[in-house]
Protein backbone atom coordinates (compact mmCIF):
# COMPACT_ATOMS: atom_id res chain seq x y z
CA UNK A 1 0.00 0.00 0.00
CA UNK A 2 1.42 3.60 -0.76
CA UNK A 3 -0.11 6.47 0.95
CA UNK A 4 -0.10 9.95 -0.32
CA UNK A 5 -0.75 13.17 2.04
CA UNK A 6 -1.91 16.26 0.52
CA UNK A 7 -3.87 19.36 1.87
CA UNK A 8 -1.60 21.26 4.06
CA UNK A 9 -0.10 24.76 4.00
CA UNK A 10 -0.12 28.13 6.03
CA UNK A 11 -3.63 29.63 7.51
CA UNK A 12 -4.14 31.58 9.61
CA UNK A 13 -5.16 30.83 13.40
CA UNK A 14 -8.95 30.50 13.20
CA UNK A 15 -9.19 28.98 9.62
CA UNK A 16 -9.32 25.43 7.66
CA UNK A 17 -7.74 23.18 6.05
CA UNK A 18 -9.04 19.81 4.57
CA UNK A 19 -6.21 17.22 4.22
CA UNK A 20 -6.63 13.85 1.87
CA UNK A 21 -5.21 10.58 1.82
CA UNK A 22 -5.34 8.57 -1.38
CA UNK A 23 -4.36 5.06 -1.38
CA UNK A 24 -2.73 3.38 -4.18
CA UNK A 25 -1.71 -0.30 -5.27
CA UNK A 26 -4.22 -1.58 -2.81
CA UNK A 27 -7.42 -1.13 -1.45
CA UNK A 28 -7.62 -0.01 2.27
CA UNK A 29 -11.31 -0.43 2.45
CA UNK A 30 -11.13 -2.70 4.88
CA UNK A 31 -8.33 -1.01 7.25
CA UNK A 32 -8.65 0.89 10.19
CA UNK A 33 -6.59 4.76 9.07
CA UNK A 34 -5.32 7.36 11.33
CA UNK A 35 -4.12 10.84 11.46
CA UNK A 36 -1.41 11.56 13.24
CA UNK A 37 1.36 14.54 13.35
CA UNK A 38 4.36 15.80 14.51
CA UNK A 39 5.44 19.05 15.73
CA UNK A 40 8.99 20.44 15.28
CA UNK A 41 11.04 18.92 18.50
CA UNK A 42 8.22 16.60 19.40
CA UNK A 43 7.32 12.97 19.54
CA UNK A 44 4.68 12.00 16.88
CA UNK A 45 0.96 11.82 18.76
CA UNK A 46 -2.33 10.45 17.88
CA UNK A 47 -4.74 12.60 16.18
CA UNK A 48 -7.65 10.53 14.72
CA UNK A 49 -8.49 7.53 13.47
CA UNK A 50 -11.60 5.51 11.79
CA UNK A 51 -12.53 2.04 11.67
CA UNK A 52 -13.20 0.50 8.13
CA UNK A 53 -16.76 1.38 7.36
CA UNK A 54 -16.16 5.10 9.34
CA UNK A 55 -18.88 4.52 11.87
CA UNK A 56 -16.45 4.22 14.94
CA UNK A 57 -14.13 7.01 15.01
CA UNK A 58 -11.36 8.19 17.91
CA UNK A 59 -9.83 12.06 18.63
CA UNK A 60 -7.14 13.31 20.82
CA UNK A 61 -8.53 15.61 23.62
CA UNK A 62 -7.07 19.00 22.11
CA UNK A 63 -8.70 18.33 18.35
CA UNK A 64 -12.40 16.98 19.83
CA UNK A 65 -15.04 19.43 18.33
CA UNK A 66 -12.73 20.93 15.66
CA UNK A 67 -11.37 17.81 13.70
CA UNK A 68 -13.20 15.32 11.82
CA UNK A 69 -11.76 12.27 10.28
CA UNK A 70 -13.83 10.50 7.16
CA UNK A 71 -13.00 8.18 4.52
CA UNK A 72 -14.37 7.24 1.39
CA UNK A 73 -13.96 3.84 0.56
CA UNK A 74 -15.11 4.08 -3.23
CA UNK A 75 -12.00 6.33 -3.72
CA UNK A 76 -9.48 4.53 -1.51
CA UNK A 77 -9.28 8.15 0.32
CA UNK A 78 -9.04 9.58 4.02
CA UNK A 79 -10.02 13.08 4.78
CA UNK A 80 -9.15 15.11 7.84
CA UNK A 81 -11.53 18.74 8.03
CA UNK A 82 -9.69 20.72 10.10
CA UNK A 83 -11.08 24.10 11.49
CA UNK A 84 -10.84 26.61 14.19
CA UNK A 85 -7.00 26.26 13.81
CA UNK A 86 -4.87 26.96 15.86
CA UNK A 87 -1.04 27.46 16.43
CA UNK A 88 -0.45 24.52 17.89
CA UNK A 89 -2.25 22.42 15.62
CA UNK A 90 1.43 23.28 13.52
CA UNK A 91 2.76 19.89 12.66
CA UNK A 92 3.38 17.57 9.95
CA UNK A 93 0.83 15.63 9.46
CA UNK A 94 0.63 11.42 8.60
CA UNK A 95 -2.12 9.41 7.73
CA UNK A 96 -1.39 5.81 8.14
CA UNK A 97 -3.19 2.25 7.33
CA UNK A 98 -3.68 0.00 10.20
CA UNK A 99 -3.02 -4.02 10.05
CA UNK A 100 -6.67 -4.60 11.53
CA UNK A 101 -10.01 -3.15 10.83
CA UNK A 102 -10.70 -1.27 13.97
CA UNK A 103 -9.99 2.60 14.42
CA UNK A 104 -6.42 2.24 16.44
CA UNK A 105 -5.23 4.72 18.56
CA UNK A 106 -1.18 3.29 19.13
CA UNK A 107 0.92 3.93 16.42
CA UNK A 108 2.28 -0.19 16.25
CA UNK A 109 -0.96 -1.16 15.24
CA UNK A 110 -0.63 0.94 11.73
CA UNK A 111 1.77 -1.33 8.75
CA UNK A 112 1.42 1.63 6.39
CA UNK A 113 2.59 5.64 6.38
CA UNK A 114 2.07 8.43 4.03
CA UNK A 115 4.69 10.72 3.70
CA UNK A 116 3.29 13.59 5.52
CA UNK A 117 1.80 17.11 4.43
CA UNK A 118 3.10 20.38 6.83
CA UNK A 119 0.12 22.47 8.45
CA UNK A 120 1.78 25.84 9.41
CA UNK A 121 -0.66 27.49 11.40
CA UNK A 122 0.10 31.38 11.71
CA UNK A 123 -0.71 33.62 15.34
C-alpha cells in the first residue's frame, strides 16, 4: 500500500484546512486509518483515526469538536476537516493504514505511512 498526504499549508489561526489521503496499489477499504502529526522537536501523537466502514471514530482531547476524520472507501481516500486552527495544531501531518479493521489509537498497530503534508498554522 502507498499512501499519499496532501492538503496542508499556512492559515491563519482560526481557519481550515481539509487534508486527503489517497491510497494506491491496494485497497484499504477494509483497514482501520489514522491521522497523526508531529510538531517540530516533538514525539509524533495520535490525532484521529476511523474504523473501516467510518462509523467508529477516535480524537485526541485537544482536536475533539474541531477535527473530523472520514474516509471514502469508493475512492481509496481519508479526509481530515480541520477548522478553528490553531497554532499549535502546527505539525506535519501522517495518515497511516492500520493491520486490523478497527480505528487504532497506538501507532504499532498501523503497517502503512504516508509521507506527511506540513500544516503551518500562523498567530
Amino acid at each position: 500500500v502507498q499512501l499519499q498526504a496532501c492538503g496542508g499549508g499556512l492559515v491563519q489561526a482560526g481557519g481550515s484546512l481539509r487534508l486527503s489521503c489517497v491510497a494506491s496499489r491496494r485497497t484499504v477499504s477494509n483497514n482501520g486509518m489514522g491521522w497523526f502529526r508531529q510538531a517540530p522537536g516533538k514525539e509524533r501523537e495520535f490525532v484521529a483515526a476511523s474504523d473501516w466502514r467510518g462509523n467508529n471514530k477516535y480524537y485526541e482531547n485537544s482536536v475533539k469538536g474541531r477535527f473530523t476524520i472520514s474516509r471514502d472507501n469508493t475512492k481509496n481516500t481519508l479526509y481530515l476537516q480541520m477548522n478553528s486552527l490553531k497554532p499549535e495544531d502546527t505539525a506535519t501531518y501522517y495518515c497511516a493504514a492500520a493491520r486490523g479493521s478497527s480505528a487504532a489509537t497506538l501507532q504499532n498497530a498501523y503497517s502503512y505511512w504516508g509521507q506527511g503534508t506540513l500544516v503551518t498554522v500562523s498567530s
